[in-house]
Structures are given as C-alpha cells and as structure tokens.
C-alpha atoms as a PDB file:
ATOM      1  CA  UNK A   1       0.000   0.000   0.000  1.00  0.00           C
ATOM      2  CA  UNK A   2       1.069   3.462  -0.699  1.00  0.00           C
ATOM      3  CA  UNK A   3       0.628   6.209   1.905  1.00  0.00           C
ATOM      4  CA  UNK A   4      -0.721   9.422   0.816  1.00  0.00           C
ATOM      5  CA  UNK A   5       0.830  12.158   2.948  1.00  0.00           C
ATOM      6  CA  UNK A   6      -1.166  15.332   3.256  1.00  0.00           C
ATOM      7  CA  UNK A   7       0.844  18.580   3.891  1.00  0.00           C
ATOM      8  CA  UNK A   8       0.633  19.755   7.152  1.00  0.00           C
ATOM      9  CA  UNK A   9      -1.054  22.724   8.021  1.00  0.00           C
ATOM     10  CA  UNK A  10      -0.740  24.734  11.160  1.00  0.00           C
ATOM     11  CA  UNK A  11      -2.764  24.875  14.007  1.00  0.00           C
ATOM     12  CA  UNK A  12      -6.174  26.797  13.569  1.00  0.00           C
ATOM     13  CA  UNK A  13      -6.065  27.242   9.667  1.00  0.00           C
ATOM     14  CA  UNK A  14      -8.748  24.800   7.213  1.00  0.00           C
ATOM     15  CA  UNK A  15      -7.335  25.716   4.053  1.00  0.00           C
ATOM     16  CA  UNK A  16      -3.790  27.404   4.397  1.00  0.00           C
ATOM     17  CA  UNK A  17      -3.434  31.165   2.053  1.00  0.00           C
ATOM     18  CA  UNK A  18      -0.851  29.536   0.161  1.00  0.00           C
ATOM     19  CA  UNK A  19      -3.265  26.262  -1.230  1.00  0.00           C
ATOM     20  CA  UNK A  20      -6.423  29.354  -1.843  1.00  0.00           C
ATOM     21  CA  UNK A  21      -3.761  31.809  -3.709  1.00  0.00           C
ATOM     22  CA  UNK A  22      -3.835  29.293  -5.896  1.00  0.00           C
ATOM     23  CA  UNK A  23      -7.790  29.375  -6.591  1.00  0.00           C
ATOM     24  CA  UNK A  24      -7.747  33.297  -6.957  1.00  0.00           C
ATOM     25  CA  UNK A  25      -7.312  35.072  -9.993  1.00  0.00           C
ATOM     26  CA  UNK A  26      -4.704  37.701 -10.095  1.00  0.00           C
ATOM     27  CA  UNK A  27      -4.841  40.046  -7.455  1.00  0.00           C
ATOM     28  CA  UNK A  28      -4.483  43.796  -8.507  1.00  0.00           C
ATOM     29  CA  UNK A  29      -4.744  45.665  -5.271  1.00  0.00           C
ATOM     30  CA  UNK A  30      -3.235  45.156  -1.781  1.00  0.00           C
ATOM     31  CA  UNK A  31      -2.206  41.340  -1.374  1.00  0.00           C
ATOM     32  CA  UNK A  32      -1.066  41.628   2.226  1.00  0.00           C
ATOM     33  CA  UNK A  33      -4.664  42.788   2.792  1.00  0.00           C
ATOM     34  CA  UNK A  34      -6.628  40.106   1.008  1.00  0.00           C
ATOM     35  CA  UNK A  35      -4.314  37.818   2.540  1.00  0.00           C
ATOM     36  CA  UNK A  36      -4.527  38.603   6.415  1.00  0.00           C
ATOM     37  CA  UNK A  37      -8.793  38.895   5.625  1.00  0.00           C
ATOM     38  CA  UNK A  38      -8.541  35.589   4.156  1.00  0.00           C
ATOM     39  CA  UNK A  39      -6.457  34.003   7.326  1.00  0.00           C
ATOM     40  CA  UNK A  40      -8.971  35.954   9.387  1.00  0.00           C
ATOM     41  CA  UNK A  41     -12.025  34.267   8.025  1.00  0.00           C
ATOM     42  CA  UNK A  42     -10.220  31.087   7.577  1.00  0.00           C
ATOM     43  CA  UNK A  43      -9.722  31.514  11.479  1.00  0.00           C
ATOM     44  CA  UNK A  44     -13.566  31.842  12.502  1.00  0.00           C
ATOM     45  CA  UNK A  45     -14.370  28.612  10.204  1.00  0.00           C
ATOM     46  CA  UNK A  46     -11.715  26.842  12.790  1.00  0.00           C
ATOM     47  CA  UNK A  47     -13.208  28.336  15.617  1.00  0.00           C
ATOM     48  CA  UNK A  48     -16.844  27.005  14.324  1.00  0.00           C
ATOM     49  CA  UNK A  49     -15.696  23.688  13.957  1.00  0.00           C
ATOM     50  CA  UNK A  50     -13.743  23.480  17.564  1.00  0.00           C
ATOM     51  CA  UNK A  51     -16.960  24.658  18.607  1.00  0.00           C
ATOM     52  CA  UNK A  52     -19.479  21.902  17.236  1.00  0.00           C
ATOM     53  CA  UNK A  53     -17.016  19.444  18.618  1.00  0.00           C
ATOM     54  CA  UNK A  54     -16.890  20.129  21.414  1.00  0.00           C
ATOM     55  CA  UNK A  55     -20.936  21.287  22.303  1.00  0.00           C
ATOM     56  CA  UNK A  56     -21.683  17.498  21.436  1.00  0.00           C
END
C-alpha cells in the first residue's frame, strides 16, 4: 500500500493562504490585505468547527 501524505497545516487554519492563492485570480490591489482577511475568516471557520465538537 502506498501512503498518501497530506501537507501539514498549522494549528487553527482549514485551508492554508498559500493552497487558496492558488484558486484566486490575479490580485491587482493590496495582497497583504486580502491575505490577512482571508487568514482571518479562515480563522472563525476553525473556531466554528472546535466549537461543534466540542458542544456534542
């Protein structure tokens, strides 16, 4: 059998900037900002998750 190894990601991000850059079209205006609102967001959907987890 072959293992699959997933990158690993950092504690409290889903989907790390660097895999969603990817996704994006070019970005014309101020990539430091789209990127800490991104890690922001990404952040909250952690939080949620934690969250749901643990309430059950």
């Amino acid at each position: 059998m072959t293992e699959q190894k997933k990158p690993k990601r950092k504690p409290g991000v889903c989907i790390p900037w660097e895999e969603k850059l990817k996704e994006l079209p070019e970005i014309s205006g101020d990539k430091e900002l789209v990127q800490k609102v991104w890690e922001d967001i990404d952040a909250l959907g952690y939080v949620y998750i934690w969250q749901c987890l643990l309430s059950f």
